[in-house]
C-alpha atoms as a PDB file:
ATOM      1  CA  UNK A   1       0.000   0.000   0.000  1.00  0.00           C
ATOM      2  CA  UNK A   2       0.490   3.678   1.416  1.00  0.00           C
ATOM      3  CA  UNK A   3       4.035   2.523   1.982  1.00  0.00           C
ATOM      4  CA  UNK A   4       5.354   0.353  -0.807  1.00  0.00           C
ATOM      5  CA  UNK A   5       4.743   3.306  -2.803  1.00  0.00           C
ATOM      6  CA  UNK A   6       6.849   5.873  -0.505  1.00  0.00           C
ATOM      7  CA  UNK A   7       9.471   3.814  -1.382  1.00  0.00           C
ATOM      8  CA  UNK A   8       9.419   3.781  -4.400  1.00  0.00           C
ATOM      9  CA  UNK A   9       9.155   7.333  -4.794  1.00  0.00           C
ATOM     10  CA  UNK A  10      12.067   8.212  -2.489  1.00  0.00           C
ATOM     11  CA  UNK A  11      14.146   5.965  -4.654  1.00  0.00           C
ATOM     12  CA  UNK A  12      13.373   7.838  -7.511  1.00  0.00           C
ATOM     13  CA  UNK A  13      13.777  11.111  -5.743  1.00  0.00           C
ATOM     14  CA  UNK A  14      17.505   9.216  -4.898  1.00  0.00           C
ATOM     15  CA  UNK A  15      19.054   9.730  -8.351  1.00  0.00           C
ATOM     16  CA  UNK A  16      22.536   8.952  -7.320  1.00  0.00           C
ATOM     17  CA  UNK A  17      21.797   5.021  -6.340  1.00  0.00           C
ATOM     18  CA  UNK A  18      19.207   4.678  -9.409  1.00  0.00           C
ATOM     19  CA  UNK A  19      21.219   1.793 -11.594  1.00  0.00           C
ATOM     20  CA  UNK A  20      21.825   0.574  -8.471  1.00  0.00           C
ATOM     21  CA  UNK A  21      18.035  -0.320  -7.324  1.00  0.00           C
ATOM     22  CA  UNK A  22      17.090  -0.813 -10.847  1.00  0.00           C
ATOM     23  CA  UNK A  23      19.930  -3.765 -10.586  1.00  0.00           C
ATOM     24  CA  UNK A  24      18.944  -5.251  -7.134  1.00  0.00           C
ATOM     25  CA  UNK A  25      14.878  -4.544  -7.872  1.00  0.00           C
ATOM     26  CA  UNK A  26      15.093  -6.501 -11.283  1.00  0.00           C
ATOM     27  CA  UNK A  27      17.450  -9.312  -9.629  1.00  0.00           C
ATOM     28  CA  UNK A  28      15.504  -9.637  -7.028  1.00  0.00           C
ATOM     29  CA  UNK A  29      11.708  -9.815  -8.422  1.00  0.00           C
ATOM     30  CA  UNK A  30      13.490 -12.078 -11.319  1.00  0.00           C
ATOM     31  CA  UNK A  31      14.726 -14.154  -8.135  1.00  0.00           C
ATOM     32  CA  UNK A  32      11.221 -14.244  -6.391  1.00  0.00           C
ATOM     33  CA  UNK A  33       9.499 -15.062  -9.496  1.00  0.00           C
ATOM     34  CA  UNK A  34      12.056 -17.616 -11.350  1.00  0.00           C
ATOM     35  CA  UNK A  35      12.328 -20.124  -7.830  1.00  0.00           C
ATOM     36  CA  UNK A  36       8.732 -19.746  -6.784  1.00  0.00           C
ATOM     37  CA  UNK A  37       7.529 -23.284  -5.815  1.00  0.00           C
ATOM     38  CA  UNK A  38       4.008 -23.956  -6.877  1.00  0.00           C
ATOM     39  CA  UNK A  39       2.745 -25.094  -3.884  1.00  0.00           C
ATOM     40  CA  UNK A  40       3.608 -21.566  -1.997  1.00  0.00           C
ATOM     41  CA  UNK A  41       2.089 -19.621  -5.241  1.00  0.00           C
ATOM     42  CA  UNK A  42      -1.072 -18.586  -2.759  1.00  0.00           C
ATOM     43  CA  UNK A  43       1.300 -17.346  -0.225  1.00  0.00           C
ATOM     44  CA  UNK A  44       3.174 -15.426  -2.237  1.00  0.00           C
ATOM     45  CA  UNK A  45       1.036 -14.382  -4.523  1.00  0.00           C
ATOM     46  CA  UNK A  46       0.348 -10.770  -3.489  1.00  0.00           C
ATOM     47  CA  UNK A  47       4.677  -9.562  -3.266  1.00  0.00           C
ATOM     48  CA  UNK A  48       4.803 -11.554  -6.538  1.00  0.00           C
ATOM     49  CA  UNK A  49       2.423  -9.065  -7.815  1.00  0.00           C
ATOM     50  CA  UNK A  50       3.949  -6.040  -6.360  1.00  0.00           C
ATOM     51  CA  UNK A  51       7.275  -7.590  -7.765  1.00  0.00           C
ATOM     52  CA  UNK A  52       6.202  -7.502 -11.270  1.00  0.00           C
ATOM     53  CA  UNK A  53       4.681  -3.950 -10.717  1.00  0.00           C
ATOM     54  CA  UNK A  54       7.651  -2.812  -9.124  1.00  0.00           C
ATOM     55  CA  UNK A  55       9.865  -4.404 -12.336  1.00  0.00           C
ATOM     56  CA  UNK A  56       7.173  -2.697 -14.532  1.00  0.00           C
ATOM     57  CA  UNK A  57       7.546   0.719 -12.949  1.00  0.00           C
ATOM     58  CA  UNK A  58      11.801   0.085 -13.133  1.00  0.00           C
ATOM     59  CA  UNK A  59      11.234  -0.888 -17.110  1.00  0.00           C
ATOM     60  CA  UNK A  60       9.490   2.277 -18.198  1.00  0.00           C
ATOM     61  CA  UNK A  61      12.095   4.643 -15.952  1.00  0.00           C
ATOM     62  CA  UNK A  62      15.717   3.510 -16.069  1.00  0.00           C
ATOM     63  CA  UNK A  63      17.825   1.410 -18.436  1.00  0.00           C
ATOM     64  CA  UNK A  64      19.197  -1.820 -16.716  1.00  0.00           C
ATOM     65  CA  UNK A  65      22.963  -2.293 -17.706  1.00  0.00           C
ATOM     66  CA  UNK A  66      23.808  -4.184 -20.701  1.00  0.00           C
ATOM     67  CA  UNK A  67      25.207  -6.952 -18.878  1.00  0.00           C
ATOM     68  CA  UNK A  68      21.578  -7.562 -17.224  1.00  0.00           C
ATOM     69  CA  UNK A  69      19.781  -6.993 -20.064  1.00  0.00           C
ATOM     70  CA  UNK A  70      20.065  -9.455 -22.131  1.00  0.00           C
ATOM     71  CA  UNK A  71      19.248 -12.395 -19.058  1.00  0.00           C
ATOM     72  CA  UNK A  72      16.108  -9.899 -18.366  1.00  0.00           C
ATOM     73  CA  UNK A  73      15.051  -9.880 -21.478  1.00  0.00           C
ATOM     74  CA  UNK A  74      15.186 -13.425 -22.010  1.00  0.00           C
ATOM     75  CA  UNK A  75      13.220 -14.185 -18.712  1.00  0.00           C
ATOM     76  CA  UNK A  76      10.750 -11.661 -19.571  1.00  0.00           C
ATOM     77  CA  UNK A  77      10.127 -13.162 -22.767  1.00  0.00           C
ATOM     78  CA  UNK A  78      10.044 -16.528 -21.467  1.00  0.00           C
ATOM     79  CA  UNK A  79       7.560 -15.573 -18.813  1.00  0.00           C
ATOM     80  CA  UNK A  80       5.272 -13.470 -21.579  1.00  0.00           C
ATOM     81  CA  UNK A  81       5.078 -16.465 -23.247  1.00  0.00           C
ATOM     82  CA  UNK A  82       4.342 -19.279 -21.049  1.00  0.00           C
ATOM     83  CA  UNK A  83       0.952 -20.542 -21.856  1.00  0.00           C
ATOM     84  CA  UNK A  84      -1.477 -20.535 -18.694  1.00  0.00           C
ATOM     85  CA  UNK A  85       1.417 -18.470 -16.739  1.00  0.00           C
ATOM     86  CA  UNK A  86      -0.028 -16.092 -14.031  1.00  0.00           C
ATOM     87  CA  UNK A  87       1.977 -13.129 -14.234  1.00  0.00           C
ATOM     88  CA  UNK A  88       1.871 -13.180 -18.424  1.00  0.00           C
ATOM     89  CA  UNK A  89       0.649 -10.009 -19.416  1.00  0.00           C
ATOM     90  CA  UNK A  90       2.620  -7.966 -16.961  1.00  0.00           C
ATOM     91  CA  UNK A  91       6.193  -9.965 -17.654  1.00  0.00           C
ATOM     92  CA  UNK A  92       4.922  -8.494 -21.243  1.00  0.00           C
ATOM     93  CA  UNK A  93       4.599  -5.202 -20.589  1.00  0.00           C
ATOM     94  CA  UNK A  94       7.667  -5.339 -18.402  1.00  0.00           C
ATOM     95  CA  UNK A  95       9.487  -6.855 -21.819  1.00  0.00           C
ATOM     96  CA  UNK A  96       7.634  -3.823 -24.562  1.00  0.00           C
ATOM     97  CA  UNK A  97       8.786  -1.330 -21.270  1.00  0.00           C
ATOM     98  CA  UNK A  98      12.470  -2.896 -21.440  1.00  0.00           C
ATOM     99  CA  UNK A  99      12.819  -2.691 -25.432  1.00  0.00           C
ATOM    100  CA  UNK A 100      11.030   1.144 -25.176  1.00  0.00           C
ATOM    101  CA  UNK A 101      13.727   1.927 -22.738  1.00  0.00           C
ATOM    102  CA  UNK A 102      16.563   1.140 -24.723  1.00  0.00           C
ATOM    103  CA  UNK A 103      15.111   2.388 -28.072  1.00  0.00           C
ATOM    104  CA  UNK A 104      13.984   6.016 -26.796  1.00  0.00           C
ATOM    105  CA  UNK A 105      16.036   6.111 -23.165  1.00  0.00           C
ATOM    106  CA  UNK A 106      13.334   6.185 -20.755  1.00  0.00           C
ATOM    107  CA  UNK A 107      11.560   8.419 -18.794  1.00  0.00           C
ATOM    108  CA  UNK A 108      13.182  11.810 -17.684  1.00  0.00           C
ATOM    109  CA  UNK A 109      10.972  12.499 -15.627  1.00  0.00           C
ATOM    110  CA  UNK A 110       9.904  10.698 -12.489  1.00  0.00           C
ATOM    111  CA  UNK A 111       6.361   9.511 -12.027  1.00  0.00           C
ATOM    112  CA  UNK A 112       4.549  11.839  -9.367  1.00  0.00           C
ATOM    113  CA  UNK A 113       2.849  10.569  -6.529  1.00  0.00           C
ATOM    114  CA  UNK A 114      -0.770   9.974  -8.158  1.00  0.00           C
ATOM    115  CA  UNK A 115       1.071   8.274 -11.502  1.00  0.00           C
ATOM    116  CA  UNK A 116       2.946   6.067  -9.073  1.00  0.00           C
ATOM    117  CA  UNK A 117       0.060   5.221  -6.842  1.00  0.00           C
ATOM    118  CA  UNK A 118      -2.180   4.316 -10.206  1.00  0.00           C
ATOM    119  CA  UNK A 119       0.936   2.111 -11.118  1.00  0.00           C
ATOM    120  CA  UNK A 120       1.189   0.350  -8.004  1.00  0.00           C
ATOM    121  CA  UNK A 121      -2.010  -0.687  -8.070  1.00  0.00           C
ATOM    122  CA  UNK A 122      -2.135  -1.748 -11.542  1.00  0.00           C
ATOM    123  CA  UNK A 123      -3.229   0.988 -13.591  1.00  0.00           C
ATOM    124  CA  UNK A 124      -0.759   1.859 -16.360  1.00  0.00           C
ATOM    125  CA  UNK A 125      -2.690   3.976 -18.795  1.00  0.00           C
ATOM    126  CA  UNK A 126      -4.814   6.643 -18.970  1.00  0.00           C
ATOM    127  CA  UNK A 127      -6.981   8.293 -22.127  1.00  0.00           C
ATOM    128  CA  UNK A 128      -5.658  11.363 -22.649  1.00  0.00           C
ATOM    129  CA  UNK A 129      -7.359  14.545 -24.550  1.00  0.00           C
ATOM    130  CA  UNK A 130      -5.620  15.945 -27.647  1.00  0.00           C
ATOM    131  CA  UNK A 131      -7.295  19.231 -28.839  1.00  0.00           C
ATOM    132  CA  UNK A 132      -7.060  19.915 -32.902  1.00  0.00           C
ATOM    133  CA  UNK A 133      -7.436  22.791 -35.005  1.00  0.00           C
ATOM    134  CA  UNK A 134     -11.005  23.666 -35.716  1.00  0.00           C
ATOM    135  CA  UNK A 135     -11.934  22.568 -31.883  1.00  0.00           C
ATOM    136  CA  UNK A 136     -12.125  18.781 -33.062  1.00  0.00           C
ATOM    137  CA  UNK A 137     -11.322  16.498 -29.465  1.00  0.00           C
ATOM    138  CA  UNK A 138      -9.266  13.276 -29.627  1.00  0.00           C
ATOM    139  CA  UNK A 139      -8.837  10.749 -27.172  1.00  0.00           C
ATOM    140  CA  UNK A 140      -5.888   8.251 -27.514  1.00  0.00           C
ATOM    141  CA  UNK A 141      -4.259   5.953 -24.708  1.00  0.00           C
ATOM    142  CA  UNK A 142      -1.406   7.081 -23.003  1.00  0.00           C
ATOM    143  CA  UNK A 143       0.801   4.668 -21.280  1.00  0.00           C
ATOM    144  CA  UNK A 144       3.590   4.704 -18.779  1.00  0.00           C
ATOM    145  CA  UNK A 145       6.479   3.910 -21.405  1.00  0.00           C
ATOM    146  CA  UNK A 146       4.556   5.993 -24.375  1.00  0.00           C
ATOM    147  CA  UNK A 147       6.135   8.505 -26.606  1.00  0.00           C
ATOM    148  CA  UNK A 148       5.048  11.521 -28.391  1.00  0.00           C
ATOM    149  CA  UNK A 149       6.142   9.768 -31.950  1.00  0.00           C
ATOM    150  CA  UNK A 150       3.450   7.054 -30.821  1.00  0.00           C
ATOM    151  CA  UNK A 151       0.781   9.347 -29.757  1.00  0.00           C
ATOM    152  CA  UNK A 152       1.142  10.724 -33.369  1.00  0.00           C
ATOM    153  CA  UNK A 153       1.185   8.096 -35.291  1.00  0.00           C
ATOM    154  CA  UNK A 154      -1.951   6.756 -33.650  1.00  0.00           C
ATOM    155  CA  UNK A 155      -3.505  10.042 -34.041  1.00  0.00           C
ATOM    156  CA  UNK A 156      -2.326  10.037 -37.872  1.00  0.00           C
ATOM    157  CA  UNK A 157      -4.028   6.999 -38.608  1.00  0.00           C
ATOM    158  CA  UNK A 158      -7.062   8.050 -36.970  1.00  0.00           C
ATOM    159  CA  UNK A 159      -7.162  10.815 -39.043  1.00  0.00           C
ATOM    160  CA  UNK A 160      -6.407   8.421 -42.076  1.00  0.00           C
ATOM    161  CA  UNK A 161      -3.016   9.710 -43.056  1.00  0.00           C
ATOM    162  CA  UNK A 162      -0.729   6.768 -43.273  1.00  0.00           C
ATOM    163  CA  UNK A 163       2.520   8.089 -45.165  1.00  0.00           C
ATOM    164  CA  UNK A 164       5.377   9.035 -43.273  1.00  0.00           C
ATOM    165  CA  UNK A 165       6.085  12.502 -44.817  1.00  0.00           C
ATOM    166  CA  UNK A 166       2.189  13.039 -43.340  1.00  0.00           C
ATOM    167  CA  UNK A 167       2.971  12.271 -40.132  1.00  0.00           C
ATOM    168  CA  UNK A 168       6.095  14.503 -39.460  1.00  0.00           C
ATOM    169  CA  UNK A 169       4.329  17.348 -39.855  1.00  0.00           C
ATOM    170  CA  UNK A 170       2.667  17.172 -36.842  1.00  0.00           C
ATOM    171  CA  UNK A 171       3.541  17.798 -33.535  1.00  0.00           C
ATOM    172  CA  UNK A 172       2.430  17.569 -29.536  1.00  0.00           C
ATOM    173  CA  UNK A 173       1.995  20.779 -27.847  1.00  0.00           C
ATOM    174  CA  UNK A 174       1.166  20.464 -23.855  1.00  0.00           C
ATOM    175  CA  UNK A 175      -1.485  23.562 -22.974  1.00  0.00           C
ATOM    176  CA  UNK A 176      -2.134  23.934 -19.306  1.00  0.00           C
ATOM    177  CA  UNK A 177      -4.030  26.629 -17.318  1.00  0.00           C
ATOM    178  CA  UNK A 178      -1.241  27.930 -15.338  1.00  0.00           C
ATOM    179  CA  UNK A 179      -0.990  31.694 -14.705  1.00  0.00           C
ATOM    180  CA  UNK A 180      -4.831  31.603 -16.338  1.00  0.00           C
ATOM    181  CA  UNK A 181      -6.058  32.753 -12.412  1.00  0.00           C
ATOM    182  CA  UNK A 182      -8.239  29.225 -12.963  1.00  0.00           C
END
């Protein structure tokens, strides 16, 4: 709960031992998960869980080092595809959050306490207004690990432009209401 996710945040707020929790966090939950004995599955059930959110969280924020990676990757993949396997679908978001990382770098900035809270508890999207000219409203799904070129492209092909040269004319601006007195 309350403070699972207070540590969580502090660590991020601790940017000097970063690699270093990303390497014990992913051991670790890796550990937990890889020499888990069937028969204490119900036990252990609800730290497995907030091991592979915790591993989630680490995949969309920090790059492991390449030494880890490729092991992680491989157990990730093995666990994503493991028919009948409980913790499938988050092992493969953990895995698309692990290849995002390296591809695009991760995160700069760290999740704030609501994002994290959502995340600990299993949320890790949100629908997300895009405002166009003309006043026409989007919506498009916005996950922890997305990026803008993503958003685009999904609002692109919404739109129905599917060439390249199309889509890199567009942009994401962020409008707020700061300083608006709202």
């Amino acid at each position: 709960g309350f403070h699972c996710q207070s540590c969580v945040f502090r660590g991020f707020l601790s940017t000097a031992s970063l690699m270093e929790i990303w390497m014990r966090g992913s051991c670790r939950t890796v550990n937990m998960t890889c020499w888990m004995c069937p028969c204490t599955l119900v036990f252990y059930s609800d730290s497995c869980l907030r091991g592979w959110r915790l591993l989630y969280i680490l995949t969309a924020f920090h790059r492991c080092s390449e030494v880890l990676k490729p092991f992680l990757l491989k157990y990730l993949q093995q666990a994503s595809r493991s028919a009948g396997a409980q913790y499938q679908g988050i092992a493969k978001a953990c895995e698309q959050n692990l290849k995002k990382t390296f591809q695009y770098g991760g995160r700069l900035v760290p999740p704030n306490s609501m994002e994290l809270k959502a995340m600990m508890a299993g949320r890790s999207s949100k629908r997300q207004l895009f405002l166009f000219p003309g006043g026409i409203e989007r919506h498009a799904k916005i996950k922890t690990c997305s990026v803008a070129l993503e958003v685009i492209e999904e609002l692109c092909y919404e739109m129905g432009l599917h060439r390249l040269e199309a889509m890199e004319e567009y942009a994401i601006f962020l409008v707020t209401n700061r300083g608006c007195g709202e």
